[in-house]
C-alpha atoms as a PDB file:
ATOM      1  CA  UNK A   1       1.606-114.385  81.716  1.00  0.00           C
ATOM      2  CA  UNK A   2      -1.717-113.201  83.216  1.00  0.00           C
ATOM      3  CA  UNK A   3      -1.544-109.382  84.753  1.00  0.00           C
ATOM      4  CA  UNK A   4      -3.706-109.439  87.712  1.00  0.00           C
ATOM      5  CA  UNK A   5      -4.636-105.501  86.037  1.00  0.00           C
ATOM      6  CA  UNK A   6      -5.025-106.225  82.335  1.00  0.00           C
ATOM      7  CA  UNK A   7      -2.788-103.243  81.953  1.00  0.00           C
ATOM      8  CA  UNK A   8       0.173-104.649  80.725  1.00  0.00           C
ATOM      9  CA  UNK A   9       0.849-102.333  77.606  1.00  0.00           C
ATOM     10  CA  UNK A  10       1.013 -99.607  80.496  1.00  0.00           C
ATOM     11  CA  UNK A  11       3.531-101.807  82.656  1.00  0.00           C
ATOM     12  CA  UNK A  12       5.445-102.881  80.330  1.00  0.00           C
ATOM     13  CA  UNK A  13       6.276-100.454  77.802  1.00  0.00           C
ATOM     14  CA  UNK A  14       5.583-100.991  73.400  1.00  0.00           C
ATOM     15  CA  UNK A  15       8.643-103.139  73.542  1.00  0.00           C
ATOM     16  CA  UNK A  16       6.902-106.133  74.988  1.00  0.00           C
ATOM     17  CA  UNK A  17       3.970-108.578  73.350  1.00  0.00           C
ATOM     18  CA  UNK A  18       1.601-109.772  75.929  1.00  0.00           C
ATOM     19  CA  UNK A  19      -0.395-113.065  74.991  1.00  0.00           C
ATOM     20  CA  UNK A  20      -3.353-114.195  77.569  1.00  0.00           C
ATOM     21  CA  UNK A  21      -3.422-117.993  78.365  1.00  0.00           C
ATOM     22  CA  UNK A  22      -6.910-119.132  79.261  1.00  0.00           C
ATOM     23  CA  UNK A  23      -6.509-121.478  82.107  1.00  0.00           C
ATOM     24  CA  UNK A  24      -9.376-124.444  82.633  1.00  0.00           C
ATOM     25  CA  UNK A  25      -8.662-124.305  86.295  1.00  0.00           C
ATOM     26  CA  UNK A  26     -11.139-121.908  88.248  1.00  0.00           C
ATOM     27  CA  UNK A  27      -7.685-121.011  90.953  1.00  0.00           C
ATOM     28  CA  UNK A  28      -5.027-119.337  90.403  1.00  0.00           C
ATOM     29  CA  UNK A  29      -2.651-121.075  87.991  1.00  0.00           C
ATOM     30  CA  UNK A  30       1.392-121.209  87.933  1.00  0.00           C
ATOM     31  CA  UNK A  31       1.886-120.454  84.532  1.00  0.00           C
ATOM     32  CA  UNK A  32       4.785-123.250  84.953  1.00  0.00           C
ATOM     33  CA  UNK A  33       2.437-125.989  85.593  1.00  0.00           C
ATOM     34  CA  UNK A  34       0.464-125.179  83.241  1.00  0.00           C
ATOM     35  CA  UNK A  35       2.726-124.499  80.233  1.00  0.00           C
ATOM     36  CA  UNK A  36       6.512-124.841  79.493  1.00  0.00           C
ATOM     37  CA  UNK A  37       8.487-124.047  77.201  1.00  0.00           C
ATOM     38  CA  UNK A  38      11.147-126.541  76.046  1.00  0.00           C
ATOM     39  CA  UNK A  39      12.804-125.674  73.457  1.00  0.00           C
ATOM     40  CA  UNK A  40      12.397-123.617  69.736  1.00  0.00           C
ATOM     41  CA  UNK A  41       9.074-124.040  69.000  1.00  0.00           C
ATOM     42  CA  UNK A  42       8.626-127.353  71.166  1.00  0.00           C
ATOM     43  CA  UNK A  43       5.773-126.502  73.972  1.00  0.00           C
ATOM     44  CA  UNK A  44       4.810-128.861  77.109  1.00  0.00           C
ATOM     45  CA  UNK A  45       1.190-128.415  77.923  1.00  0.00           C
ATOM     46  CA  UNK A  46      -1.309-129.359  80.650  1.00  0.00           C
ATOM     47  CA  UNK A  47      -4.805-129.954  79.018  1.00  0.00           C
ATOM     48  CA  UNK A  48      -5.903-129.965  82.493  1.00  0.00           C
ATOM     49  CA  UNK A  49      -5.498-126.592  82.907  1.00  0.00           C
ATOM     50  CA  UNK A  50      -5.338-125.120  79.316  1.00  0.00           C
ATOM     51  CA  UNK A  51      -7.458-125.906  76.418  1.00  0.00           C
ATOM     52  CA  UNK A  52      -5.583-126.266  73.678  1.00  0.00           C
ATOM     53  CA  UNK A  53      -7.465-125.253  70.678  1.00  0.00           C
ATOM     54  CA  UNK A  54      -7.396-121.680  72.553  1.00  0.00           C
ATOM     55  CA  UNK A  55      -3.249-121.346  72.995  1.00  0.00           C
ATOM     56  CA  UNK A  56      -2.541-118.051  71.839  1.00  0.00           C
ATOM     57  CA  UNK A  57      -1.397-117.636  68.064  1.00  0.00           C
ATOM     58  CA  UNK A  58       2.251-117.194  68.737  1.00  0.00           C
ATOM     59  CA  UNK A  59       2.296-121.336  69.755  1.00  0.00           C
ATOM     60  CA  UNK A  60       0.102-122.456  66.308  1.00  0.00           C
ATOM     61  CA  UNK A  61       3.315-123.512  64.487  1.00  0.00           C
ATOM     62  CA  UNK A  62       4.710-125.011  67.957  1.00  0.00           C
ATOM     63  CA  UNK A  63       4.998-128.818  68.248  1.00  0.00           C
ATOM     64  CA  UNK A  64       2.844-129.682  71.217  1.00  0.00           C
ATOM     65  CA  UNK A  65       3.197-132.415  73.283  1.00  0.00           C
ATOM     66  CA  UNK A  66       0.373-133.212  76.335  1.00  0.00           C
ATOM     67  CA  UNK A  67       2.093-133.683  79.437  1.00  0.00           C
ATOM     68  CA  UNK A  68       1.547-137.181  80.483  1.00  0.00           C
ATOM     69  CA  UNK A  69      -0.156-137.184  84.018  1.00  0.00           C
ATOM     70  CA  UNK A  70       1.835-136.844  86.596  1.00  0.00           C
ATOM     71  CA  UNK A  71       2.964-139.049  89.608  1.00  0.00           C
ATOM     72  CA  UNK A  72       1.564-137.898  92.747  1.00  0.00           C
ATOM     73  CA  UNK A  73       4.192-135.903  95.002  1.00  0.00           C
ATOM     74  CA  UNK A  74       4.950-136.948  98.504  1.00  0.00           C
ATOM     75  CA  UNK A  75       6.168-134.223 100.493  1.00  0.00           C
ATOM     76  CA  UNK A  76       4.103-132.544 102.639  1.00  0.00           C
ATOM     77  CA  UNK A  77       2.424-129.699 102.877  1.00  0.00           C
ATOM     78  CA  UNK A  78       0.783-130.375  99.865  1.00  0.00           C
ATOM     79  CA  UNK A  79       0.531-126.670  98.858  1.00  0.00           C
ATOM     80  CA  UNK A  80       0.646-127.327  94.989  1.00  0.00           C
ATOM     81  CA  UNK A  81      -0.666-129.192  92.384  1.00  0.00           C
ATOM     82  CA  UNK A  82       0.835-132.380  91.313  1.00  0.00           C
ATOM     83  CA  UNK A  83       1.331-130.646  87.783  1.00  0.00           C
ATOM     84  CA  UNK A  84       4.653-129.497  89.217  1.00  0.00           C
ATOM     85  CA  UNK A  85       5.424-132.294  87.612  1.00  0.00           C
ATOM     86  CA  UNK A  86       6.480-130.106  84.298  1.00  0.00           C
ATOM     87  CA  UNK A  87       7.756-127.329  85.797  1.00  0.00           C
ATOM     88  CA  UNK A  88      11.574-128.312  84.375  1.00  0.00           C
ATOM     89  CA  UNK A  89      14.537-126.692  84.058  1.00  0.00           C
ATOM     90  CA  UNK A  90      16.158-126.369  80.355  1.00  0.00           C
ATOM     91  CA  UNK A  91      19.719-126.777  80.240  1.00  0.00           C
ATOM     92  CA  UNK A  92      20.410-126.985  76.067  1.00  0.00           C
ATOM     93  CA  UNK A  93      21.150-129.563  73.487  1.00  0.00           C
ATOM     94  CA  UNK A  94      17.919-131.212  74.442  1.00  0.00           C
ATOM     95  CA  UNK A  95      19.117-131.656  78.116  1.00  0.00           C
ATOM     96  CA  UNK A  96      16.274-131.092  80.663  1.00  0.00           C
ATOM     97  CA  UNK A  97      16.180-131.622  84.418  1.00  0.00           C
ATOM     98  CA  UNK A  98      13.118-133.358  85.675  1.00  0.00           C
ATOM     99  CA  UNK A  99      11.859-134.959  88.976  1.00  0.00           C
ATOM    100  CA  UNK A 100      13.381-138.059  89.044  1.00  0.00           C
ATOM    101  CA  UNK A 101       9.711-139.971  90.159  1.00  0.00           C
ATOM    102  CA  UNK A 102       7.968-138.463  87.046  1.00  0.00           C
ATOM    103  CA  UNK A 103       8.861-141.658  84.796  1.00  0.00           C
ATOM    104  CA  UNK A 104       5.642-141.206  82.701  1.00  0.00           C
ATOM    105  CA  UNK A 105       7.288-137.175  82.079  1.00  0.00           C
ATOM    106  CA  UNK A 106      10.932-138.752  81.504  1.00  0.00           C
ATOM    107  CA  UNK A 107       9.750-141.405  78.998  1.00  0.00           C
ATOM    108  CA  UNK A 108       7.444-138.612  77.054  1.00  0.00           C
ATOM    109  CA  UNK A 109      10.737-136.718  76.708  1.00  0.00           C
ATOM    110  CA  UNK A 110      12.788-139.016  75.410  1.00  0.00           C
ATOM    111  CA  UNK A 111      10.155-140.146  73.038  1.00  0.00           C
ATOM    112  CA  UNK A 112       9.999-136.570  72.003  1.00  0.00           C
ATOM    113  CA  UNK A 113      13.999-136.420  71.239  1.00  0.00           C
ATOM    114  CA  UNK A 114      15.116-135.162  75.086  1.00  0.00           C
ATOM    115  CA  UNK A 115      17.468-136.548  77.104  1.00  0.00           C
ATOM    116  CA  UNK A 116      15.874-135.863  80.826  1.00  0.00           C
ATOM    117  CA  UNK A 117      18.405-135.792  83.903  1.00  0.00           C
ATOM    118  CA  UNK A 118      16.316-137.407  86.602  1.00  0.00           C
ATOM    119  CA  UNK A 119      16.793-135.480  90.157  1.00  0.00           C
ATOM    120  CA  UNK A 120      15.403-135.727  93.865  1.00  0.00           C
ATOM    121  CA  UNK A 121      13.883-132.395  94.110  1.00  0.00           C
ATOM    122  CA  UNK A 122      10.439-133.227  96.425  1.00  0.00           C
ATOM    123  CA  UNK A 123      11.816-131.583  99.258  1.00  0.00           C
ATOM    124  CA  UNK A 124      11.740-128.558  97.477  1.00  0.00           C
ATOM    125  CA  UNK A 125       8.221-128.479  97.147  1.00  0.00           C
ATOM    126  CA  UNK A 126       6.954-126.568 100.297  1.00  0.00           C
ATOM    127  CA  UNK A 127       8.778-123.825  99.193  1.00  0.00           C
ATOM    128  CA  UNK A 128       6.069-123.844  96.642  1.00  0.00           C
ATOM    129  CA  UNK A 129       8.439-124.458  93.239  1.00  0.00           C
ATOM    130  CA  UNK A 130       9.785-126.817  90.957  1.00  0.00           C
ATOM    131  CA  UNK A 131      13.622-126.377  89.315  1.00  0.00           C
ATOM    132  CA  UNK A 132      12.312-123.536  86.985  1.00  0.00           C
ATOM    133  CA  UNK A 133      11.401-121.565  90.116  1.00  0.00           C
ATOM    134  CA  UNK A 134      14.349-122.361  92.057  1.00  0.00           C
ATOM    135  CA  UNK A 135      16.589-121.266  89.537  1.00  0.00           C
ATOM    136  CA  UNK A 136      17.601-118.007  87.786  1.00  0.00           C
ATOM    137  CA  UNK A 137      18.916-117.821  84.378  1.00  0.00           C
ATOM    138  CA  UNK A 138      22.222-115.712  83.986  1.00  0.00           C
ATOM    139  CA  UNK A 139      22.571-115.550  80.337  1.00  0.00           C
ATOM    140  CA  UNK A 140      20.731-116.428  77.190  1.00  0.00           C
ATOM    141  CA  UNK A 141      21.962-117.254  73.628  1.00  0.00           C
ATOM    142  CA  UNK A 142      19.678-116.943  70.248  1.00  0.00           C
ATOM    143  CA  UNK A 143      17.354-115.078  68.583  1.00  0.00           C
ATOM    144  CA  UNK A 144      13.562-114.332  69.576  1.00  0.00           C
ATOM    145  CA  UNK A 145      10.748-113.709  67.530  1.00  0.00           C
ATOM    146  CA  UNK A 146       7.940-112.965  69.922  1.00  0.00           C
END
């Protein structure tokens, strides 16, 4: 998360942990094309936009996996990168929802032990999102240590 003030302790209150995320790409970033989170421990990450060797601390036990590039999206306006391509939506048990053209993405993840629901979801794109942005979690199980 990048705080356009640098303030965040002030925002957010001593209950939160802030960790910067150097991005590679000189425009502004969406943090979910750029990093996501898959599962305990398991990270998705665009070198294009982050160097690696800088992630903050918190992800230097993670298992990392570069995001393969992605397929070009069609729709139009193109408003957004084509790294939309990782911004996925996490349903459990190593079930994750991903845009049904990104076959390089959907044979990463099942090499990496997911099993990836392909889904039309293009048209969704001039609305500037991918399935993590067009959805809203209700309710979260486990434990958290950062």
């Amino acid at each position: 998360m990048v705080c356009p003030c640098f303030l965040c302790f002030l925002c957010l209150g001593s209950d939160y942990r802030v960790h910067l995320i150097e991005s590679l790409d000189p425009k502004l970033a969406h943090i979910d094309t750029t990093l996501a989170l898959l599962d305990s421990g398991k990270l998705l990450v665009n070198a294009e936009f982050t160097d690696v060797s800088k992630l903050p601390e918190i992800f230097r036990d993670w298992d990392l996996m570069i995001a393969p590039e992605p397929v070009p999206y069609k729709t139009r306006p193109r408003l957004m990168s084509d790294w939309i391509s990782i911004n996925t939506l996490v349903l459990g048990e190593g079930r994750i929802i991903v845009e049904e053209r990104q076959e390089p993405l959907i044979r990463a993840l099942k090499e990496w032990g997911f099993k990836p629901i392909p889904c039309a979801f293009e048209d969704y794109y001039p609305f500037i999102g991918g399935f993590h942005c067009a959805t809203l979690d209700v309710r979260r199980s486990g434990s958290s240590s950062y």
